[in-house]
PDB file of N, CA and C in Angstrom:
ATOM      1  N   UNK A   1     102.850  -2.788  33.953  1.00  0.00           N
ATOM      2  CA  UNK A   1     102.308  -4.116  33.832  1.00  0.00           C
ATOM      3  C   UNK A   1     102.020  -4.380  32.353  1.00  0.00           C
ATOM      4  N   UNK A   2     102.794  -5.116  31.961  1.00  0.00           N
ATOM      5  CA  UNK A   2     102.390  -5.474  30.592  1.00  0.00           C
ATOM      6  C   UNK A   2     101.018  -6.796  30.172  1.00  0.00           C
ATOM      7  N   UNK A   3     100.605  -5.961  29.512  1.00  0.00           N
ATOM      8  CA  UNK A   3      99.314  -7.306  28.902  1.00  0.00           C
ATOM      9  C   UNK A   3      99.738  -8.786  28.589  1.00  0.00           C
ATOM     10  N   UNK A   4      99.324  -9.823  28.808  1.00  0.00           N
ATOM     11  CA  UNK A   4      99.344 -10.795  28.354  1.00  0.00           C
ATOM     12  C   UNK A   4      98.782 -11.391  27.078  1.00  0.00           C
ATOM     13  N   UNK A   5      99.742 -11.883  25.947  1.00  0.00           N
ATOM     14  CA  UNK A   5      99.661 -12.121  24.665  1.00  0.00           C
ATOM     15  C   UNK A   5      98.215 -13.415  24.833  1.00  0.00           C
ATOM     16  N   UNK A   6      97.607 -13.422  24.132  1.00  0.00           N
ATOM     17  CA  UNK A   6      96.256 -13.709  23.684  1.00  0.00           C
ATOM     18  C   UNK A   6      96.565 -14.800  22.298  1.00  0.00           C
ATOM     19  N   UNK A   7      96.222 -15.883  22.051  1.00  0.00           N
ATOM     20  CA  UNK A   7      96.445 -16.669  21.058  1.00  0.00           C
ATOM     21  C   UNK A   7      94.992 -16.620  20.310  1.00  0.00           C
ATOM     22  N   UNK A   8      95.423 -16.312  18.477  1.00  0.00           N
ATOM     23  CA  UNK A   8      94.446 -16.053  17.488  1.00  0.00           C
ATOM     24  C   UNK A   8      94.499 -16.936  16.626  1.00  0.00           C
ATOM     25  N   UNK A   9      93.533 -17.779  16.007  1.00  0.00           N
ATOM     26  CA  UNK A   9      93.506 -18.827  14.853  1.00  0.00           C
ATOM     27  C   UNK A   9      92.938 -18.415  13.684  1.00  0.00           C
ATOM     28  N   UNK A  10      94.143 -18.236  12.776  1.00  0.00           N
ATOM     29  CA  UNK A  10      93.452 -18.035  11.636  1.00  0.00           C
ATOM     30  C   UNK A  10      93.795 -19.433  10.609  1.00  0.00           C
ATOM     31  N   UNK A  11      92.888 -19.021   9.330  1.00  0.00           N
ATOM     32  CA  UNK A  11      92.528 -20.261   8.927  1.00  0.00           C
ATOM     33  C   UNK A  11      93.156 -19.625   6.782  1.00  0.00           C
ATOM     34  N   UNK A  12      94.301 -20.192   6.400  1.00  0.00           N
ATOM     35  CA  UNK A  12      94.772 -19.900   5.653  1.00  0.00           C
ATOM     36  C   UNK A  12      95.588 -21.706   4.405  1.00  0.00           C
ATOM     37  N   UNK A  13      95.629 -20.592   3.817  1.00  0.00           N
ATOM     38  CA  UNK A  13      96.357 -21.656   1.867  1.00  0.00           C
ATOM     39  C   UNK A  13      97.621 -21.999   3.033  1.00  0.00           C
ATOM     40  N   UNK A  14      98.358 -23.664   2.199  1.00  0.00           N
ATOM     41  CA  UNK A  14      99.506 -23.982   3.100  1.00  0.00           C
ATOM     42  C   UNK A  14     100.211 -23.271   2.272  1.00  0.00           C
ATOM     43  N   UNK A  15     100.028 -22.867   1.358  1.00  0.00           N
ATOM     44  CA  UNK A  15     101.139 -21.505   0.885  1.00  0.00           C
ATOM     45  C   UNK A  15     101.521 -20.625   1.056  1.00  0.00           C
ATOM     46  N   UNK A  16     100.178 -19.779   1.624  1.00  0.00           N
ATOM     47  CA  UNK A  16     100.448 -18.559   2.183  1.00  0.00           C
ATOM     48  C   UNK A  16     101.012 -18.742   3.758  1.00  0.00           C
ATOM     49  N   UNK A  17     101.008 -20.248   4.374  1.00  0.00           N
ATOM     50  CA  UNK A  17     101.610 -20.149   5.879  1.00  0.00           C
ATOM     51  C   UNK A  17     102.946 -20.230   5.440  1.00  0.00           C
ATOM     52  N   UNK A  18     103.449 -20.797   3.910  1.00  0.00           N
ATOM     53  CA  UNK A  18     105.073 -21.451   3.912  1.00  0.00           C
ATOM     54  C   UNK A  18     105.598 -20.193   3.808  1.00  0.00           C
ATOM     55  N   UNK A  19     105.135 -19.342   3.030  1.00  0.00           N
ATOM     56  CA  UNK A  19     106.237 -18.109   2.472  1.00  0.00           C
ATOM     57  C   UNK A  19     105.945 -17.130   3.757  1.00  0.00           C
ATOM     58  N   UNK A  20     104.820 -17.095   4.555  1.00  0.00           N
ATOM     59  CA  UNK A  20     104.845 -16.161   5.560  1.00  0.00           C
ATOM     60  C   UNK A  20     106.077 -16.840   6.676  1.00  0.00           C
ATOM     61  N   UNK A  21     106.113 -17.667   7.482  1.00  0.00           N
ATOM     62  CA  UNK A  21     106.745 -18.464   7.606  1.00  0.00           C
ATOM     63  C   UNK A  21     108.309 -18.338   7.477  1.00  0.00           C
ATOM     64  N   UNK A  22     108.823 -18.006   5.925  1.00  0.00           N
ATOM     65  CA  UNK A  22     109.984 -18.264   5.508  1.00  0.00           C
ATOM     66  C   UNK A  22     110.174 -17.060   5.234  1.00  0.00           C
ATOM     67  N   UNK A  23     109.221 -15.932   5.457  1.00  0.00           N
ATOM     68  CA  UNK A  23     109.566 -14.471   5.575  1.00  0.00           C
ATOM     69  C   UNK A  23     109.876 -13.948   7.007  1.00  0.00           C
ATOM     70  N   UNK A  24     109.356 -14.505   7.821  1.00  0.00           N
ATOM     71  CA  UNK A  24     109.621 -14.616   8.655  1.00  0.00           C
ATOM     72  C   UNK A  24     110.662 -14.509   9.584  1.00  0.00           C
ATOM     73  N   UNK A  25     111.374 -15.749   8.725  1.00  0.00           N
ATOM     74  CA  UNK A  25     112.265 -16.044   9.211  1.00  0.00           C
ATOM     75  C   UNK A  25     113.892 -15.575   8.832  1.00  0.00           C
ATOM     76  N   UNK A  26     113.142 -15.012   7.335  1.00  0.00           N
ATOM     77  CA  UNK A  26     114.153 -13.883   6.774  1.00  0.00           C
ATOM     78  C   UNK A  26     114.376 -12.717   7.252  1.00  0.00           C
ATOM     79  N   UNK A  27     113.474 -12.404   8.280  1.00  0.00           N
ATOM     80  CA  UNK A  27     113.255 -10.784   8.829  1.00  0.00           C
ATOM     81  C   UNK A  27     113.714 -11.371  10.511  1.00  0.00           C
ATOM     82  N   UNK A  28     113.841 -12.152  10.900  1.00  0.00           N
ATOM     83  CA  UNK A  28     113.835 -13.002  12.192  1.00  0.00           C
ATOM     84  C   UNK A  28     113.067 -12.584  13.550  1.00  0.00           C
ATOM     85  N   UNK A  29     112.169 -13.027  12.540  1.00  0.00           N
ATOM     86  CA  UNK A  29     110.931 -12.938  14.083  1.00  0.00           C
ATOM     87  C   UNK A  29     109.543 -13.791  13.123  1.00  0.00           C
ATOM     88  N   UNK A  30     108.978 -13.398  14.462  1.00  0.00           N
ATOM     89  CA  UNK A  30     107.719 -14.662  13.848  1.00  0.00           C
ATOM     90  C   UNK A  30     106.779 -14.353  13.209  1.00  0.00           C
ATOM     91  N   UNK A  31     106.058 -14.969  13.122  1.00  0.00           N
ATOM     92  CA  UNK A  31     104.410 -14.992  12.103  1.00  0.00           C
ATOM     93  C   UNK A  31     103.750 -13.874  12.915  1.00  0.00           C
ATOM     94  N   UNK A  32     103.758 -14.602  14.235  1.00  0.00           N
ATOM     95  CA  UNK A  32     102.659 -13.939  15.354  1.00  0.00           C
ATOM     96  C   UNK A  32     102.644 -12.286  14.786  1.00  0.00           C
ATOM     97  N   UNK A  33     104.335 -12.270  15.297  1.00  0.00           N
ATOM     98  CA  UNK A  33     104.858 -10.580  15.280  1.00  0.00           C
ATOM     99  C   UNK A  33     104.641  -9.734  14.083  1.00  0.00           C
ATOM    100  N   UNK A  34     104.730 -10.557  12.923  1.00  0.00           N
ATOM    101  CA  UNK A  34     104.539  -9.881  11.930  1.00  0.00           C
ATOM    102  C   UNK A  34     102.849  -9.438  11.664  1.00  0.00           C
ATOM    103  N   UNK A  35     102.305 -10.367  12.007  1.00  0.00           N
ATOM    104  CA  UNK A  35     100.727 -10.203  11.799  1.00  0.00           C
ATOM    105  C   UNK A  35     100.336  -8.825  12.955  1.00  0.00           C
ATOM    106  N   UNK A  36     100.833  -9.056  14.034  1.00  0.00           N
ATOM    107  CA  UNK A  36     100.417  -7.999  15.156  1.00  0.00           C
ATOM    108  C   UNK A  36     101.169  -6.575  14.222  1.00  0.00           C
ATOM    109  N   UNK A  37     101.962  -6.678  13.729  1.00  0.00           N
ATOM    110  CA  UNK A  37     103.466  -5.629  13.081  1.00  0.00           C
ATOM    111  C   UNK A  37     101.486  -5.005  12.211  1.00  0.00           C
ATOM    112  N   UNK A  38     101.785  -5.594  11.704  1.00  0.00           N
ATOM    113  CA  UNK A  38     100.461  -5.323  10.295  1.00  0.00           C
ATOM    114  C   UNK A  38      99.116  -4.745  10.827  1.00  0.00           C
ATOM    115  N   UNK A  39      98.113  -5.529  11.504  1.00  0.00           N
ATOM    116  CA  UNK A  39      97.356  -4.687  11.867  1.00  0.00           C
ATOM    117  C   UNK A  39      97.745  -3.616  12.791  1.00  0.00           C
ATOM    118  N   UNK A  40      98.580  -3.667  13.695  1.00  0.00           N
ATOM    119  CA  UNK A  40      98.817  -2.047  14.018  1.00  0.00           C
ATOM    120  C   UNK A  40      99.375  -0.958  13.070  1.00  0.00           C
ATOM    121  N   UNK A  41      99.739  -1.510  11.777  1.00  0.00           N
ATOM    122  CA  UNK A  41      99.727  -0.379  10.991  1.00  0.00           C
ATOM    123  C   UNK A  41      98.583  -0.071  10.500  1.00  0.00           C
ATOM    124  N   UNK A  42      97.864  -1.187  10.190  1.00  0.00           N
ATOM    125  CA  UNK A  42      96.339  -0.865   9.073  1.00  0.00           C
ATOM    126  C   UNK A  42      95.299  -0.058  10.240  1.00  0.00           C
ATOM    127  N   UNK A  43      95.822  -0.228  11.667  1.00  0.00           N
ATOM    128  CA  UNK A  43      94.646   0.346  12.768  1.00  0.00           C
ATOM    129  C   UNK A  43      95.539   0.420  13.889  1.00  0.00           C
ATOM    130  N   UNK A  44      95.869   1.795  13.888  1.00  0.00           N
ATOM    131  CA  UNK A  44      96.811   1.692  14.839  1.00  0.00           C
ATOM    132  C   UNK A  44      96.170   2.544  16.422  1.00  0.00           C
ATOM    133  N   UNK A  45      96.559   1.723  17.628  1.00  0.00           N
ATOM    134  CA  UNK A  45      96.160   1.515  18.604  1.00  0.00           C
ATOM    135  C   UNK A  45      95.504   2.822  19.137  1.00  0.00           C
ATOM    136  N   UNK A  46      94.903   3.332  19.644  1.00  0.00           N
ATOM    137  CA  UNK A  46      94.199   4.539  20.535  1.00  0.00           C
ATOM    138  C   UNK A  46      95.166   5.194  21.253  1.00  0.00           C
ATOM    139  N   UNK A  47      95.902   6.347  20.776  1.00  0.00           N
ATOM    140  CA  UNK A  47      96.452   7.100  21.940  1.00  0.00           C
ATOM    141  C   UNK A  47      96.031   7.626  23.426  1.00  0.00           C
ATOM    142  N   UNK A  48      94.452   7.185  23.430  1.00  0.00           N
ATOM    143  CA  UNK A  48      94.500   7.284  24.909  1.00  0.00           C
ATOM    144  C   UNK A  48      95.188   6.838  26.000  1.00  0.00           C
ATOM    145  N   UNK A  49      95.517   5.738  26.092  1.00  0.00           N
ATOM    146  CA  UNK A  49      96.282   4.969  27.424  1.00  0.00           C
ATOM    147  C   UNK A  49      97.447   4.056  26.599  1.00  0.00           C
ATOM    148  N   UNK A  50      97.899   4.080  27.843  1.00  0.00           N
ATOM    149  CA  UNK A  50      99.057   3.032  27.402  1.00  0.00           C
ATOM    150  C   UNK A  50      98.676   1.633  27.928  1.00  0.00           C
ATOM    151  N   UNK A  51      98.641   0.481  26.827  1.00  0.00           N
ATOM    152  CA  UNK A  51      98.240  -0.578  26.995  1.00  0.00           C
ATOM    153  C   UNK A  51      99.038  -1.112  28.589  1.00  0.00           C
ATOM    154  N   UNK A  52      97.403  -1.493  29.367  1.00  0.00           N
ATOM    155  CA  UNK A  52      97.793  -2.377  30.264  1.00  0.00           C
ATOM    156  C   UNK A  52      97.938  -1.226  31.483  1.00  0.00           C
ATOM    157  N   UNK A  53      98.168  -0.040  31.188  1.00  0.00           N
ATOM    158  CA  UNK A  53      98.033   0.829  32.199  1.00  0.00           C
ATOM    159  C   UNK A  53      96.979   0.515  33.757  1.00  0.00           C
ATOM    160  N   UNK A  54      97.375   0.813  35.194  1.00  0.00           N
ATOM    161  CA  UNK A  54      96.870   1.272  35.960  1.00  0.00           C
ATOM    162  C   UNK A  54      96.500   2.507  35.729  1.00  0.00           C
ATOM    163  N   UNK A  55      96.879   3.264  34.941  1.00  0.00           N
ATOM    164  CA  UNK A  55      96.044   4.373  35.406  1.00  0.00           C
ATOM    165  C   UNK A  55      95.887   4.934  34.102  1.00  0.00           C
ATOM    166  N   UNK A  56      94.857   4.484  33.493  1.00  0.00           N
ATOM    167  CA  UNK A  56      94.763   5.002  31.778  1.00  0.00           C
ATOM    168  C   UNK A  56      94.061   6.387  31.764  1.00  0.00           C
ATOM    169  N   UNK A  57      93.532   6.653  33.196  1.00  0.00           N
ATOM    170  CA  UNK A  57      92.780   8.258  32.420  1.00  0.00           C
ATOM    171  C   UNK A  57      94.217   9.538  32.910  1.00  0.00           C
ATOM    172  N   UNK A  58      95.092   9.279  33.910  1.00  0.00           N
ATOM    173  CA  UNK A  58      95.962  10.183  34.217  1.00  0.00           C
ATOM    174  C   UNK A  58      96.830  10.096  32.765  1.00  0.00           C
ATOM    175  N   UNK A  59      96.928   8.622  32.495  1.00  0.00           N
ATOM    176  CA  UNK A  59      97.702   8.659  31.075  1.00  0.00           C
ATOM    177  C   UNK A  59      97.555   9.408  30.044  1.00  0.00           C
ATOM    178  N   UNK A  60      96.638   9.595  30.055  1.00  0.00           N
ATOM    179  CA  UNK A  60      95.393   9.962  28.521  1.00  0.00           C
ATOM    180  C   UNK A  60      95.684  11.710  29.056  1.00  0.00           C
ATOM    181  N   UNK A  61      95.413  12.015  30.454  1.00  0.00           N
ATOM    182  CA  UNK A  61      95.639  13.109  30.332  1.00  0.00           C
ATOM    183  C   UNK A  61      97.280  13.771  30.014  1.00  0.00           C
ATOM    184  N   UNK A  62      98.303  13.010  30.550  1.00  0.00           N
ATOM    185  CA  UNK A  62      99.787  13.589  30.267  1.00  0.00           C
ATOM    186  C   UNK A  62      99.894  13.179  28.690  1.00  0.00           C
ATOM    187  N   UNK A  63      99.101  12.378  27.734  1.00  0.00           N
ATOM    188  CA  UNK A  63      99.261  12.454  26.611  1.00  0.00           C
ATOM    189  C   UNK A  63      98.926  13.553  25.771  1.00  0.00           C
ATOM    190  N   UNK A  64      97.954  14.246  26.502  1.00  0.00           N
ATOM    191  CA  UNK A  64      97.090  15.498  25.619  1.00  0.00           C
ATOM    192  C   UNK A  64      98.137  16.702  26.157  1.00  0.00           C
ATOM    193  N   UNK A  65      98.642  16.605  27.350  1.00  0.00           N
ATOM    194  CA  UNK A  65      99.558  17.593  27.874  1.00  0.00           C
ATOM    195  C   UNK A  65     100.476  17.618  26.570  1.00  0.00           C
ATOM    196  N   UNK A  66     101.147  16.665  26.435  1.00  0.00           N
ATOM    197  CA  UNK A  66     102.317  16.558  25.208  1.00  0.00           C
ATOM    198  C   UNK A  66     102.240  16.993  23.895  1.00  0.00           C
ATOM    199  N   UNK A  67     101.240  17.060  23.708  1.00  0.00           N
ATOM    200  CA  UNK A  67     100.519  17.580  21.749  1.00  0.00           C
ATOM    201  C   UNK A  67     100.163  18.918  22.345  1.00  0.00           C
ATOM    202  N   UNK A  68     100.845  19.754  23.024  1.00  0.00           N
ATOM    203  CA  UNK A  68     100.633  21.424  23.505  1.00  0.00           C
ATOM    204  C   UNK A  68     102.106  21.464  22.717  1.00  0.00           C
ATOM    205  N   UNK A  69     102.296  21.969  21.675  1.00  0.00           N
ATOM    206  CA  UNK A  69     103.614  22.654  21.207  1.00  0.00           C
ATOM    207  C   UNK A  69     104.565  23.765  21.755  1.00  0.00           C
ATOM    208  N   UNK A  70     105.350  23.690  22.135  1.00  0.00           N
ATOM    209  CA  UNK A  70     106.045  24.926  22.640  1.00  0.00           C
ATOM    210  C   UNK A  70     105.498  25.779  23.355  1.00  0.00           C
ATOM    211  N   UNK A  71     104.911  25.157  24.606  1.00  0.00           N
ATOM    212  CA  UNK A  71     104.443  25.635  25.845  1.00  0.00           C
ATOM    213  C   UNK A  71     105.283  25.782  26.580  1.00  0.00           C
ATOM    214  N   UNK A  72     105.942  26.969  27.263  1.00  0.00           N
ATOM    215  CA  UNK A  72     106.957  27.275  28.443  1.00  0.00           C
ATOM    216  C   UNK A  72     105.847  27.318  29.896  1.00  0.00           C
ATOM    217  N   UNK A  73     105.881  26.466  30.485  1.00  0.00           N
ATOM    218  CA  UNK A  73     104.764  26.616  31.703  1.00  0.00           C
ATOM    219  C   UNK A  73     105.322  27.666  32.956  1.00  0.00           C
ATOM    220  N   UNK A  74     107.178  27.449  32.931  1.00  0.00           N
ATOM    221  CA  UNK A  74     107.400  28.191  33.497  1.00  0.00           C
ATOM    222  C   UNK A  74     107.382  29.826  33.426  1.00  0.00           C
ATOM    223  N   UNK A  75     107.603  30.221  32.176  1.00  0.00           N
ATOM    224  CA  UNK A  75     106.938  31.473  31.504  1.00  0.00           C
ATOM    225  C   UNK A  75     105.856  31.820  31.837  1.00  0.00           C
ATOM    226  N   UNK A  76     105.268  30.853  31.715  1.00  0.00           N
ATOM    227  CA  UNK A  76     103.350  31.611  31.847  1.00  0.00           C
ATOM    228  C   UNK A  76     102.964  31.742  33.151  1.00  0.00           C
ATOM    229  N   UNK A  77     103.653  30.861  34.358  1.00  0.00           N
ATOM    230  CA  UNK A  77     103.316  31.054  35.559  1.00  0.00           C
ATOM    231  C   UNK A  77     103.992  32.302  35.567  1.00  0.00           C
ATOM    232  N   UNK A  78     105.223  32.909  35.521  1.00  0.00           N
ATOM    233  CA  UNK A  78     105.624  33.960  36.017  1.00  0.00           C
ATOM    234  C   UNK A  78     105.118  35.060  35.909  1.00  0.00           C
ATOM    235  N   UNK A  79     104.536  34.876  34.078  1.00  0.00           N
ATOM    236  CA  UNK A  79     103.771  36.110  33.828  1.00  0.00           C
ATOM    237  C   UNK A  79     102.381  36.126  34.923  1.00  0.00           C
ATOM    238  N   UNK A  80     101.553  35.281  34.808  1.00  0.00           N
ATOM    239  CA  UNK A  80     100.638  34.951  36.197  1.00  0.00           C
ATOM    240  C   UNK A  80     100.765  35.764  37.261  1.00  0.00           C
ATOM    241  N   UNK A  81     101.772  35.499  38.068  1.00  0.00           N
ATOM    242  CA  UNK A  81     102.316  35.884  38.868  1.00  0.00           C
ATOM    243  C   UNK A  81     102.707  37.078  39.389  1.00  0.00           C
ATOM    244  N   UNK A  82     103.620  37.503  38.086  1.00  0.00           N
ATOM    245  CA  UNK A  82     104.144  39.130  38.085  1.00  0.00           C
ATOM    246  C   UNK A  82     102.719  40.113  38.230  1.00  0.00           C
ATOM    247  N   UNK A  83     102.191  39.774  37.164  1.00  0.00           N
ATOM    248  CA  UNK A  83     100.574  40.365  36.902  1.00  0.00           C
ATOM    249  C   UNK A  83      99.577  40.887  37.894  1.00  0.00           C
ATOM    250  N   UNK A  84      99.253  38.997  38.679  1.00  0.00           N
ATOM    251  CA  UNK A  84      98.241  38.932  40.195  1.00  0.00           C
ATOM    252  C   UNK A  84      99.254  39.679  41.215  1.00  0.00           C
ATOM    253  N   UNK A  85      99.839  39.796  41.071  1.00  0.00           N
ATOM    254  CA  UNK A  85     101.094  40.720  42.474  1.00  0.00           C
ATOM    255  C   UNK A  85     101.249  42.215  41.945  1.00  0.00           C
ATOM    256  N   UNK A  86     100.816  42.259  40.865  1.00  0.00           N
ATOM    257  CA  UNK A  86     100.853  43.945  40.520  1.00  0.00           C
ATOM    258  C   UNK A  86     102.580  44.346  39.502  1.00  0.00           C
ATOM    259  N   UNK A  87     103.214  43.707  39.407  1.00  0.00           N
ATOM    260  CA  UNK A  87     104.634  43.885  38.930  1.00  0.00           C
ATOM    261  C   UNK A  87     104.506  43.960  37.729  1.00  0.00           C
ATOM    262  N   UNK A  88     103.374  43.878  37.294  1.00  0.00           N
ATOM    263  CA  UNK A  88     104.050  43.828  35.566  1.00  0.00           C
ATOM    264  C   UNK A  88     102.600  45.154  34.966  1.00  0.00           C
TER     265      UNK A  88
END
């Protein structure tokens, strides 16, 4: 489910709307996009959930799963395994 875009008024020089505007339109996309482009670089969003999520805490958890580096799960169960059964 994606979020629904939200309309923001800002209050700016008619100069700085012409050349944003006509940069804009040099890069081809809009004002909006570019401004959203910008603050998610200067503050970029919370890796907890994925925007708009039903289920932001299962999210949050398969996100922390992922920043485990070179985890073989199937490895470690076996060793587990071999171990609690006496085989190893």
């Amino acid at each position: 489910m994606k979020t629904p875009d939200e309309k923001l008024t800002l209050k700016l020089k008619r100069s700085s709307i012409a050349r944003a505007k006509a940069e804009a339109k040099k890069r081809g996309t809009s004002v909006s996009r570019m401004v959203e482009e910008y603050f998610d670089h200067i503050s970029p969003p919370a890796p907890s959930a994925k925007e708009g999520s039903d289920t932001p805490i299962i999210d949050s958890l398969i996100l922390g799963v992922k920043s485990v580096p070179d985890f073989d799960w199937k490895e470690e169960r076996t060793k587990y395994l071999l171990k609690k059964y006496g085989y190893e």
